[in-house]
C-alpha atoms as a PDB file:
ATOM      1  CA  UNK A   1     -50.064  36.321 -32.138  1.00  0.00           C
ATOM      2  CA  UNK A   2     -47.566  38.451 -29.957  1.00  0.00           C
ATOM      3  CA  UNK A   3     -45.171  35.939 -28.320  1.00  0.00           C
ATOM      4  CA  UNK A   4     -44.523  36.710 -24.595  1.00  0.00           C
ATOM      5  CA  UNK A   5     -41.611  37.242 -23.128  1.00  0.00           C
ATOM      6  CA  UNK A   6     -39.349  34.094 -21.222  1.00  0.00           C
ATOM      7  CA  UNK A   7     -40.178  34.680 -17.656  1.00  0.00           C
ATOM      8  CA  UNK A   8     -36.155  34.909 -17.711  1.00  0.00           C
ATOM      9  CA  UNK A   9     -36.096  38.102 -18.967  1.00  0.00           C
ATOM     10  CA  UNK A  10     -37.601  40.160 -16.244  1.00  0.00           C
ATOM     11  CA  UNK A  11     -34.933  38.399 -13.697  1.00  0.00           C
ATOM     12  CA  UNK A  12     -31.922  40.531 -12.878  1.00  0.00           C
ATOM     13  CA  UNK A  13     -28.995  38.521 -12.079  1.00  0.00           C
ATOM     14  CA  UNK A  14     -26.759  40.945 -10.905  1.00  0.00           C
ATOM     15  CA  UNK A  15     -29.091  41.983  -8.050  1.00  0.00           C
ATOM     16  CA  UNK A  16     -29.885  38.323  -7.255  1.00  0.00           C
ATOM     17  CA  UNK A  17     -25.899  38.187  -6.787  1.00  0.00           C
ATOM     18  CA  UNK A  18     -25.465  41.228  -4.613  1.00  0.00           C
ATOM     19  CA  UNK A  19     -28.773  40.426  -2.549  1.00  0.00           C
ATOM     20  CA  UNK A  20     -26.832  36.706  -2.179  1.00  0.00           C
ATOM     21  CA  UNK A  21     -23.615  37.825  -1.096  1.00  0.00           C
ATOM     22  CA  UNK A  22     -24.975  40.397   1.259  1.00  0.00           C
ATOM     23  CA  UNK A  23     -26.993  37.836   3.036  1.00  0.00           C
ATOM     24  CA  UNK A  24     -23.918  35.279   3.061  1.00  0.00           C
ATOM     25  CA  UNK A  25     -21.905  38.508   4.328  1.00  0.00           C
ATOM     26  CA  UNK A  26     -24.361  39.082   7.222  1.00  0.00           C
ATOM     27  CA  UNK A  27     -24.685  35.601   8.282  1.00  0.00           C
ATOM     28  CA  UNK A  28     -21.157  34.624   8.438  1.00  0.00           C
ATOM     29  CA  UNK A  29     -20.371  38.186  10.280  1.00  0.00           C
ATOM     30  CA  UNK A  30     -22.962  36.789  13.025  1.00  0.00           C
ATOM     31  CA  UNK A  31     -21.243  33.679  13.078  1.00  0.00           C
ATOM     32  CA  UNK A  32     -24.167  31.495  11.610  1.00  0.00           C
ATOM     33  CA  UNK A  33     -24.188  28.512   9.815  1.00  0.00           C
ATOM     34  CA  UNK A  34     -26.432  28.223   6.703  1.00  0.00           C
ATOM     35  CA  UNK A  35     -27.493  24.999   8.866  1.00  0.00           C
ATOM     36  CA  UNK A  36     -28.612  26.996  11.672  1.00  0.00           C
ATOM     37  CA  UNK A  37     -30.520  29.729   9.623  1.00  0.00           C
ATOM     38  CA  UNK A  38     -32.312  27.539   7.380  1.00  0.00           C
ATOM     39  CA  UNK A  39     -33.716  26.478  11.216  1.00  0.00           C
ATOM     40  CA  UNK A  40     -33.892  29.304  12.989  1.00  0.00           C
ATOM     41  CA  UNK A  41     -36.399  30.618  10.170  1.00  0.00           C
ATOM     42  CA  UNK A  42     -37.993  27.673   8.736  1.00  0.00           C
ATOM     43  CA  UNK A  43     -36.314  27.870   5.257  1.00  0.00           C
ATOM     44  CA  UNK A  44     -34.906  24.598   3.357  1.00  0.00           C
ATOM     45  CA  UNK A  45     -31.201  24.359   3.933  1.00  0.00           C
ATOM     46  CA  UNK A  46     -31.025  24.355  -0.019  1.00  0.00           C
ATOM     47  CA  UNK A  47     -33.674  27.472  -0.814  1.00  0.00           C
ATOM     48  CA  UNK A  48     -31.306  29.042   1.280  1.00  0.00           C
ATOM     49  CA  UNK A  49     -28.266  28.318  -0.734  1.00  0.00           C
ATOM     50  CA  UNK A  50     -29.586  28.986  -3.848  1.00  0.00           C
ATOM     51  CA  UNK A  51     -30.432  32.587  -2.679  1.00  0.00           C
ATOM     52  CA  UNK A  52     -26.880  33.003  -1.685  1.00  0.00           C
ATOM     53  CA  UNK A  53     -25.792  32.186  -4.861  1.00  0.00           C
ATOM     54  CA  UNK A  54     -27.929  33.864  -6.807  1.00  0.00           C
ATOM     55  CA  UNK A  55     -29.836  31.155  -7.591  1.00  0.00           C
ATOM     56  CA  UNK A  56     -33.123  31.582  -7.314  1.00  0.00           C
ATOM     57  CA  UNK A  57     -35.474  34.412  -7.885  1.00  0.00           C
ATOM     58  CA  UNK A  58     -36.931  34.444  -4.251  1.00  0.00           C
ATOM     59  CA  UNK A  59     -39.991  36.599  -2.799  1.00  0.00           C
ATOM     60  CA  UNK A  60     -40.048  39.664  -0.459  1.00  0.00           C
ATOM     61  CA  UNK A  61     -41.420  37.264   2.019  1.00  0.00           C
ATOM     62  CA  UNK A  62     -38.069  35.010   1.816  1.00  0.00           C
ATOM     63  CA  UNK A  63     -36.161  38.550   2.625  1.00  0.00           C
ATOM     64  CA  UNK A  64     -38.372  39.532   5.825  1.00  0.00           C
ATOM     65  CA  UNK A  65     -38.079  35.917   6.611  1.00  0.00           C
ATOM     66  CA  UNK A  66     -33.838  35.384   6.736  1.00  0.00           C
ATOM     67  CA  UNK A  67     -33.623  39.292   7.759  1.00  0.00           C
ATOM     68  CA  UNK A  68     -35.520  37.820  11.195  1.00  0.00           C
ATOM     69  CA  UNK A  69     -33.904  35.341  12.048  1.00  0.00           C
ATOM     70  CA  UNK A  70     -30.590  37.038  11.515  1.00  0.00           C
ATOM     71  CA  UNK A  71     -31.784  39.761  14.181  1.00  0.00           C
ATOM     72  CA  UNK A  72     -31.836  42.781  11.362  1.00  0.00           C
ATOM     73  CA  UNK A  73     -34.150  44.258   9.237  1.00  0.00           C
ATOM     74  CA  UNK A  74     -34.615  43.422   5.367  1.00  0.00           C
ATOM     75  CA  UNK A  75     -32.854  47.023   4.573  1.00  0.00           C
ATOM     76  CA  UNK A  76     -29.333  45.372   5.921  1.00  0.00           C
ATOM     77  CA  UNK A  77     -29.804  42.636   3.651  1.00  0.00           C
ATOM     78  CA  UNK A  78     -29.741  44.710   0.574  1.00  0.00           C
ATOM     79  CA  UNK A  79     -26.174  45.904  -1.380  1.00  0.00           C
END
């Protein structure tokens, strides 16, 4: 029996991170609070976080979602 892969593997870290930080970069150059994003587009305060961090591998969807309620589009958001 072939033993699959940890789901971990197809994860890349580094582009979690720069996703993150360019969402963090955005929102702080637009003056918002995580607070008031995680609001604004009907995220957990804490799902947000973790995507900042590069946390959490999070869906397109997430993206189109936080790239709304910033006022951009999902290209900005991306290093």
């Amino acid at each position: 029996m072939v033993k699959k892969p940890k789901r971990e593997y197809y994860i890349n870290k580094t582009a979690l991170l720069r996703v993150g930080a360019k969402i963090r970069e955005v929102r702080t150059s637009k003056n918002v609070s995580i607070e008031t994003l995680a609001n604004t587009s009907g995220m957990d305060y804490s799902q947000l976080a973790r995507m900042e961090t590069g946390q959490v591998n999070f869906t397109i969807s997430y993206l189109f979602r936080v790239a709304e309620a910033l006022g951009v589009t999902p290209k900005e958001l991306l290093p």
